[in-house]
Protein backbone atom coordinates (compact mmCIF):
# COMPACT_ATOMS: atom_id res chain seq x y z
CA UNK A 1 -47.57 31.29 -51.96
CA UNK A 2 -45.15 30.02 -54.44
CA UNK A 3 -42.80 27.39 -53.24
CA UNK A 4 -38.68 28.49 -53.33
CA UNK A 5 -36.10 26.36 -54.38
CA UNK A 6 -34.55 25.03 -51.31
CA UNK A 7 -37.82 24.07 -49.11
CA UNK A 8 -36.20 20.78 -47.98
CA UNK A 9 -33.37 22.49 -45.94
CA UNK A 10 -36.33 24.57 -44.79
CA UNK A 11 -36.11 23.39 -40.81
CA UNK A 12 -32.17 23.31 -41.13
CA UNK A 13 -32.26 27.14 -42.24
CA UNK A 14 -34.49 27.84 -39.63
CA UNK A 15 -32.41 26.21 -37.00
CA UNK A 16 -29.66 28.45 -38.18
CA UNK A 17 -31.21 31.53 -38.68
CA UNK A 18 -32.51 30.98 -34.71
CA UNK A 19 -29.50 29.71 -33.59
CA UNK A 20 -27.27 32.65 -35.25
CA UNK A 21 -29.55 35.76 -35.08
CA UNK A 22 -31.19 35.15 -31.36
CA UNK A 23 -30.18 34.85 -27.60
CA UNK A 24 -31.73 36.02 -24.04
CA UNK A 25 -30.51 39.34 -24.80
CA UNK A 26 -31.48 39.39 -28.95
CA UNK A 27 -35.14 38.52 -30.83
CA UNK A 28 -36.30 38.18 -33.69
CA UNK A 29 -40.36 38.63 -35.19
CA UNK A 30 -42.32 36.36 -37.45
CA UNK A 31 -41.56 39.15 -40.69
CA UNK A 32 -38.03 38.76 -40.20
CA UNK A 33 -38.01 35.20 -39.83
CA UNK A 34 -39.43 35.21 -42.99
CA UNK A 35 -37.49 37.64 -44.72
CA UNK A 36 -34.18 35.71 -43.17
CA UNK A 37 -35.61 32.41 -44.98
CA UNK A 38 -36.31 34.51 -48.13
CA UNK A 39 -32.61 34.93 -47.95
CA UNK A 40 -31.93 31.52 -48.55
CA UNK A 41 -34.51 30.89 -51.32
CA UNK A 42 -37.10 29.53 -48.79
CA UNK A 43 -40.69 30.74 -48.63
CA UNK A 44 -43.10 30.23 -45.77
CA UNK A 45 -46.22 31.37 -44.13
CA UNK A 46 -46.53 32.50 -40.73
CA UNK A 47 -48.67 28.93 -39.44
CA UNK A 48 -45.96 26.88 -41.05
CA UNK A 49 -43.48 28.55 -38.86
CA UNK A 50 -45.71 28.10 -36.11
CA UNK A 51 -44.74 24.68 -36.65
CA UNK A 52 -41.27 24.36 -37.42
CA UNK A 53 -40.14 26.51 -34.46
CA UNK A 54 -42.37 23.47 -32.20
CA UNK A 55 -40.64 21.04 -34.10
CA UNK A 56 -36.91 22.57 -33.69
CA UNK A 57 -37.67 21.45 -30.24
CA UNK A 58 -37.20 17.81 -31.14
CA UNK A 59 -33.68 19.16 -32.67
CA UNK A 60 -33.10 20.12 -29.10
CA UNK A 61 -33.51 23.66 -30.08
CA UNK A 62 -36.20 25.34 -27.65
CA UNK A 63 -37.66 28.34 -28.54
CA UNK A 64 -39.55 30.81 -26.70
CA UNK A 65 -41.67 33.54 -27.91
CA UNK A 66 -42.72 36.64 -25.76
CA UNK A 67 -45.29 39.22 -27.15
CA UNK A 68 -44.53 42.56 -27.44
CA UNK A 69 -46.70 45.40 -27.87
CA UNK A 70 -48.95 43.67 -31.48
CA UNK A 71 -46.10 41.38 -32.26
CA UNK A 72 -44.21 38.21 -30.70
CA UNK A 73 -40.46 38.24 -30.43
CA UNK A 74 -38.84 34.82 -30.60
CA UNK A 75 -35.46 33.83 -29.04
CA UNK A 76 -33.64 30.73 -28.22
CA UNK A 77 -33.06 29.43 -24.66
CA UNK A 78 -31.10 26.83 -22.50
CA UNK A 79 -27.96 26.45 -24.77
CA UNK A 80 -25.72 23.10 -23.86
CA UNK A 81 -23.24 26.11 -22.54
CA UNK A 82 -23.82 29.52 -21.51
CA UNK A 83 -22.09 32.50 -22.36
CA UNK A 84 -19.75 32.67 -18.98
CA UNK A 85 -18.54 28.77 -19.13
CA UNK A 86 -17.61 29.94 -23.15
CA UNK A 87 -15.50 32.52 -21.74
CA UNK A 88 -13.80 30.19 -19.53
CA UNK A 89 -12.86 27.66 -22.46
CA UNK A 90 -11.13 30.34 -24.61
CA UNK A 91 -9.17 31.82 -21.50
CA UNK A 92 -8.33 27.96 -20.93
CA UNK A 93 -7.57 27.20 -24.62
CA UNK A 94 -5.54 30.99 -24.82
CA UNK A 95 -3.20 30.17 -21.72
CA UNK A 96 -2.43 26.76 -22.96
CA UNK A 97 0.76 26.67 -23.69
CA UNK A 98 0.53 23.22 -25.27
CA UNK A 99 -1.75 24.07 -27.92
CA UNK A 100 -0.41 25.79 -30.61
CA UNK A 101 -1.56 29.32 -31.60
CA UNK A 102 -3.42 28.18 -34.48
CA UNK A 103 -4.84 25.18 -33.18
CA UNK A 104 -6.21 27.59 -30.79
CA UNK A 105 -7.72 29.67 -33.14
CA UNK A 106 -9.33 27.12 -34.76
CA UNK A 107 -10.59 25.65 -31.51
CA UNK A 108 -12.41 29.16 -30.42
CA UNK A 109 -13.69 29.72 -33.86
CA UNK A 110 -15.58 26.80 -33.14
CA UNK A 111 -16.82 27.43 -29.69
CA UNK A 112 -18.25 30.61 -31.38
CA UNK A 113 -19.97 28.64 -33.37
CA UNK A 114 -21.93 27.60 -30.08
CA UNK A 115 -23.18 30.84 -29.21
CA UNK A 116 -25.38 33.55 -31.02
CA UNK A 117 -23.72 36.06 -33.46
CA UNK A 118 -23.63 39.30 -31.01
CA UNK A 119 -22.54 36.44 -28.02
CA UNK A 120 -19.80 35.43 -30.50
CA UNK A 121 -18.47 38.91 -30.61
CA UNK A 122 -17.63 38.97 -26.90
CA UNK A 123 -15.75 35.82 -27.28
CA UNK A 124 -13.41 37.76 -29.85
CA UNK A 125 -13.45 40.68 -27.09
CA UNK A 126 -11.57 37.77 -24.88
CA UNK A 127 -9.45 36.25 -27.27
CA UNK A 128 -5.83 37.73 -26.87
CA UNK A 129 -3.92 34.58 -28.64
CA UNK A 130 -1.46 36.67 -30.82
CA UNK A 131 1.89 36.94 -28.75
CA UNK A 132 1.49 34.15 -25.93
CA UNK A 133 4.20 31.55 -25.84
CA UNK A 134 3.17 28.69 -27.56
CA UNK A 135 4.18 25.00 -28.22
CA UNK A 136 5.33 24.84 -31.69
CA UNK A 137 4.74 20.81 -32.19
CA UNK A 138 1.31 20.82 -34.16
CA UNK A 139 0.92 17.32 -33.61
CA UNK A 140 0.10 17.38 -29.86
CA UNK A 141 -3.37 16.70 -30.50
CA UNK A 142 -3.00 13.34 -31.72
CA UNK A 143 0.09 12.38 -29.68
CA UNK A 144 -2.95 13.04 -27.00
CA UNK A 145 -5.18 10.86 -28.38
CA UNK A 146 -2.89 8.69 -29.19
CA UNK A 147 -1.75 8.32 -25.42
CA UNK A 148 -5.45 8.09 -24.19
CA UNK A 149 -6.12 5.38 -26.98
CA UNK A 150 -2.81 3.67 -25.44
CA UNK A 151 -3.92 3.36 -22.23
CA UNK A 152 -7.55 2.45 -22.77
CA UNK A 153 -6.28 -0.26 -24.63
CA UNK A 154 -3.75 -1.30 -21.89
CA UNK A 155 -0.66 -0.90 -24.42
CA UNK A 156 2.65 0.67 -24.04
CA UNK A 157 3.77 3.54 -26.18
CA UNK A 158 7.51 4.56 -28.81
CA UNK A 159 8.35 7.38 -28.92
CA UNK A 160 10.94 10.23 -29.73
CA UNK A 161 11.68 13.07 -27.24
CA UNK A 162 13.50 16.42 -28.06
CA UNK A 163 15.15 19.02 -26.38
CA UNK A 164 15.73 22.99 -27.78
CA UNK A 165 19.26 23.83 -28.76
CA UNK A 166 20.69 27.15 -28.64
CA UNK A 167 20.10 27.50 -32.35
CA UNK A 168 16.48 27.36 -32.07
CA UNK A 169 16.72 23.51 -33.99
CA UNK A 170 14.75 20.28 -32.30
CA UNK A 171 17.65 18.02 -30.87
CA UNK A 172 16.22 14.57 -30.26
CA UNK A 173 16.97 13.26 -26.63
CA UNK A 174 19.34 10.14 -25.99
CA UNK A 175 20.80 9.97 -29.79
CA UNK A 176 17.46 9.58 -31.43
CA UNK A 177 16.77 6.08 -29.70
CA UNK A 178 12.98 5.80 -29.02
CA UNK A 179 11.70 5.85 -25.61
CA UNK A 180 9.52 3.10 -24.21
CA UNK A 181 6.90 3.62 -22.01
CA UNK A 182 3.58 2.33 -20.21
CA UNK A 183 1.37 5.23 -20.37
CA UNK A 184 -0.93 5.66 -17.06
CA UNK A 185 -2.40 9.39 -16.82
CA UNK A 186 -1.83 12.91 -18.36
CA UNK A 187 -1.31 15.41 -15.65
CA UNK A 188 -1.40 19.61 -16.63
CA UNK A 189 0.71 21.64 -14.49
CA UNK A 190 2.20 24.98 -15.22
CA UNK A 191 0.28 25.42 -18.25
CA UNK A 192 2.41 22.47 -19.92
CA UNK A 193 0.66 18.88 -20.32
CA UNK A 194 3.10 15.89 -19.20
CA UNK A 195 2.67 11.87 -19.64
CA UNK A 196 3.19 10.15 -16.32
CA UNK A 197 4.32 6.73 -17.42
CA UNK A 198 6.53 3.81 -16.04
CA UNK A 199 9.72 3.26 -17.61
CA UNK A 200 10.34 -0.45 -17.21
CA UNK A 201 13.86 -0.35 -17.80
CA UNK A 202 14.97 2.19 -15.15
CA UNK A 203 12.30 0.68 -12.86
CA UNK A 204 10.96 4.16 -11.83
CA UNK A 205 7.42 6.47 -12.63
CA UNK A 206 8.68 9.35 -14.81
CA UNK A 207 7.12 12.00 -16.63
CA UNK A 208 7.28 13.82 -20.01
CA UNK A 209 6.57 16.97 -22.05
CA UNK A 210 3.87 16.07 -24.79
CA UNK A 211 4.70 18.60 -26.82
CA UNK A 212 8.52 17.92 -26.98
CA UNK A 213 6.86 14.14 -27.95
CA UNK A 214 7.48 12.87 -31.47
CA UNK A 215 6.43 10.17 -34.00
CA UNK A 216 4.79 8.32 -31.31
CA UNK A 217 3.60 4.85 -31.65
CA UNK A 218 1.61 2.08 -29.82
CA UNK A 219 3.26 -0.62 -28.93
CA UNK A 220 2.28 -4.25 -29.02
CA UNK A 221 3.32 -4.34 -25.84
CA UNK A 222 1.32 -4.58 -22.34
CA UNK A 223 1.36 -1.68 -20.04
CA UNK A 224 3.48 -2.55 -16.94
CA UNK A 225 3.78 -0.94 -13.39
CA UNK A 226 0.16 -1.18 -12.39
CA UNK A 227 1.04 -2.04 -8.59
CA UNK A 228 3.12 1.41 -8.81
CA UNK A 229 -0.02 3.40 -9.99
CA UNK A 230 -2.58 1.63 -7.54
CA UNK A 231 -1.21 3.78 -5.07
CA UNK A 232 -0.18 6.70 -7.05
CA UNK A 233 -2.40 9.58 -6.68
CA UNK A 234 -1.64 11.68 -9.90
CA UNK A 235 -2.62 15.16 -8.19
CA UNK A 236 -0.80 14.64 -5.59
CA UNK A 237 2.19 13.79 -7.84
CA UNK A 238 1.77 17.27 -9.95
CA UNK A 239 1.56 19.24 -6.78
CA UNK A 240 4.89 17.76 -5.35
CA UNK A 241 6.71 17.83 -7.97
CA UNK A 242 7.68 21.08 -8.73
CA UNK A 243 7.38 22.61 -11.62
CA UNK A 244 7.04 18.46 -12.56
CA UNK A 245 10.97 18.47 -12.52
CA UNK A 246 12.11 15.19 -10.56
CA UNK A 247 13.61 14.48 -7.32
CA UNK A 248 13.61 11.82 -4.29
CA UNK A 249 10.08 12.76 -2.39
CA UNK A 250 11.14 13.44 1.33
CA UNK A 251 8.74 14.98 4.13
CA UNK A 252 10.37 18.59 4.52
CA UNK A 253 9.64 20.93 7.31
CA UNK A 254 9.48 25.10 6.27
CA UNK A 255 9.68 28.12 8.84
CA UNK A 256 7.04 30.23 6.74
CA UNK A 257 6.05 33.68 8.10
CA UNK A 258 2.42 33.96 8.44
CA UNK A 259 1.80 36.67 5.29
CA UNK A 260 2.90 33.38 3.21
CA UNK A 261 -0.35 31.04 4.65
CA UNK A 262 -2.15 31.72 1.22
CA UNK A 263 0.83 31.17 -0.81
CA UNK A 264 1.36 27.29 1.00
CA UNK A 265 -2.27 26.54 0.52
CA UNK A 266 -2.61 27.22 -2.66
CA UNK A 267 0.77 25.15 -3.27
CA UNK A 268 -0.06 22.52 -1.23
CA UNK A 269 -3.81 22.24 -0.37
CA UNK A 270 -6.01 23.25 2.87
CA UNK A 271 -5.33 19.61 4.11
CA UNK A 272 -1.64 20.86 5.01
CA UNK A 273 -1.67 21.85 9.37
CA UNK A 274 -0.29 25.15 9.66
CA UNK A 275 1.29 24.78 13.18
CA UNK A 276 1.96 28.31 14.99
CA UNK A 277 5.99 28.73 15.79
CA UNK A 278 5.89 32.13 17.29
CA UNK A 279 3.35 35.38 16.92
CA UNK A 280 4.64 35.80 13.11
CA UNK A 281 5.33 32.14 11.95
CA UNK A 282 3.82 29.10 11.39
CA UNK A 283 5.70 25.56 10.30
CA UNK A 284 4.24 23.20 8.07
CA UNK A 285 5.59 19.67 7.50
CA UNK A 286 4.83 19.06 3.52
CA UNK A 287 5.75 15.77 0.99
CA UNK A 288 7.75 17.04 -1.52
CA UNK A 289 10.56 16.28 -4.86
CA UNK A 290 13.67 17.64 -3.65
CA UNK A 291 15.60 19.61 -6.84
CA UNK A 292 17.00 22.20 -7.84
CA UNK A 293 13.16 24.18 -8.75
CA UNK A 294 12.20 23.73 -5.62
CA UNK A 295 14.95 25.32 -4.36
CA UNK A 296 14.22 27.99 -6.27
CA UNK A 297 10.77 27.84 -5.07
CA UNK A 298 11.82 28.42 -1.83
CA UNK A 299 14.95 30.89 -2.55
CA UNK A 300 11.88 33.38 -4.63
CA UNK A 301 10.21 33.59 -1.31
CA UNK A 302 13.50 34.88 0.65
CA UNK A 303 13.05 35.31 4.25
CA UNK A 304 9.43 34.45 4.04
CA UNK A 305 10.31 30.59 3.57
CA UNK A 306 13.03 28.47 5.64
CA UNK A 307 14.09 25.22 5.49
CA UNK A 308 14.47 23.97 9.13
CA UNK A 309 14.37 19.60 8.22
CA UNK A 310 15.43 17.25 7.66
CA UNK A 311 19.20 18.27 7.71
CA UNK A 312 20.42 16.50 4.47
CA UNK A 313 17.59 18.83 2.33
CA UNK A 314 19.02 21.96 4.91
CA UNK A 315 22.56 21.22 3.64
CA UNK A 316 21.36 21.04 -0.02
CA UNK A 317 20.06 24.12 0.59
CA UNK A 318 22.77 26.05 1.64
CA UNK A 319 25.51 23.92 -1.08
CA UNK A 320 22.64 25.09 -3.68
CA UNK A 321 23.28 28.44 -2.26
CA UNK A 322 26.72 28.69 -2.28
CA UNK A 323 26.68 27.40 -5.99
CA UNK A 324 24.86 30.70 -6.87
CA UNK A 325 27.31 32.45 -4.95
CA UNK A 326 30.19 31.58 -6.28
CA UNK A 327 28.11 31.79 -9.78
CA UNK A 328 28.04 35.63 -9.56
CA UNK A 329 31.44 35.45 -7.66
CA UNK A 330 30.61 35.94 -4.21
């Protein structure tokens, strides 16, 4: 048989052509793997195949071959990921508010890259991107890496931090002047990713927006605050502060009917004891950032939810209340 043109990218093709064309629920025969490398200006015989496909396995590409009535039909198996985890990357990439809509694109059209041609397909069945709120700061991926690279190499960060106005324009934060932070951990809560830093001047942990993050720079700087991080689980941080708005953190006691058991869990974690009141509520004592959203929190719930201590977060309560009140003019 004559030799084609391209018989050095002969294995590479093949890889392709297996990797592309095949999966558990898609084969392919010896003619066609043939007539595929044809495509590509490669010829080959059936016993050099025989070979390639046992060699693809060094590639870390294993393939199987089942017989079927006169013929074998080849396939490949045991992926790095499987078709279900896939689908649970592109519905996390999709939701991400921090990612911008074409960064996410481009991130699914390469996951698709991972999976067979008809497997690829039911990715784009999943993939509703168009019309989700999205970050519009396309440089969040390397003010991420940037932060990681920061703390790995025990540096502080500089950088910029803006706020909307009403006429849709960035408005940088505190005049322009650069922030200066020790970076220790990236929490994501509420589909938004936030730095949890110290700020050494202020003397306190505090958190920010990545995306609302610009022209951010290492520092030459040392990190500071380790003894406040040592004890600082960042979880637990995201889960009391809500909606990772700030606050003094202050043991608060809720009245919760019992329908509401699933919605406190899920807020706060099985650890949390769930102590019966009366035969249709339970109290809970739970470690929380007093402010205004969790207020709200609590208000969203109405009678399901009640503040009974400690009397200073009761009284914010009700003057939070009455603020609303007298909002609407009541």
């Amino acid at each position: 048989m004559p030799k084609g043109t391209n018989q050095k990218f002969k294995l590479y093709r093949l890889a392709q052509i297996m990797l592309s064309k095949t999966d558990d629920d898609h084969y392919i025969t010896m003619p066609e793997i043939i007539e595929s490398l044809a495509e590509y200006e490669i010829t080959a015989d059936r016993k050099s195949i025989y070979n390639d496909l046992r060699d693809l396995e060094v590639l870390g590409i294993e393939v199987e071959g089942e017989p079927v009535g006169n013929r074998y039909h080849y396939h490949v198996v045991n992926r790095p990921f499987e078709l279900p985890e896939l689908k649970l990357l592109v519905d996390a990439i999709q939701s991400s508010k921090f990612i911008t809509e074409r960064k996410s694109n481009a991130l699914i059209k390469k996951l698709e890259k991972l999976v067979s041609r008809n497997e690829a397909m039911k990715l784009q069945r999943q993939v509703y991107v168009s019309g989700r709120i999205k970050t519009m700061n396309e440089s969040i991926y390397y003010t991420v890496d940037a932060i990681h690279n920061a703390i790995s190499e025990n540096r502080k960060i500089r950088f910029q931090y803006f706020q909307w106005n009403v006429k849709k324009e960035m408005e940088l934060r505190h005049g322009g002047a650069y922030y200066h932070i020790s970076p220790w951990g990236l929490s994501w809560d509420d589909e938004n990713y936030y730095l949890v830093g110290y700020d050494s001047k202020a003397g306190q942990i505090r958190h920010y927006r990545v995306d609302k993050m610009l022209h951010l720079q290492m520092s030459d700087e040392k990190r500071e605050g380790k003894e406040f991080f040592k004890k600082l689980d960042m979880a637990d941080y995201a889960k009391k502060s809500f909606g990772m708005f700030g606050g003094e953190e202050k043991k608060v006691r809720l009245l919760v009917e019992n329908r509401f058991a699933g919605i406190i869990i899920d807020r706060f974690g099985k650890d949390v004891m769930l102590i019966p009141a009366d035969e249709d509520h339970f109290t809970v004592n739970v470690d929380v950032r007093v402010s205004s959203q969790f207020f709200g929190w609590v208000f969203s719930l109405r009678e399901g939810v009640k503040i009974t201590a400690p009397d200073e977060v009761v009284e914010q309560m009700k003057r939070e209340i009455s603020r609303m009140a007298e909002q609407y003019g009541g």
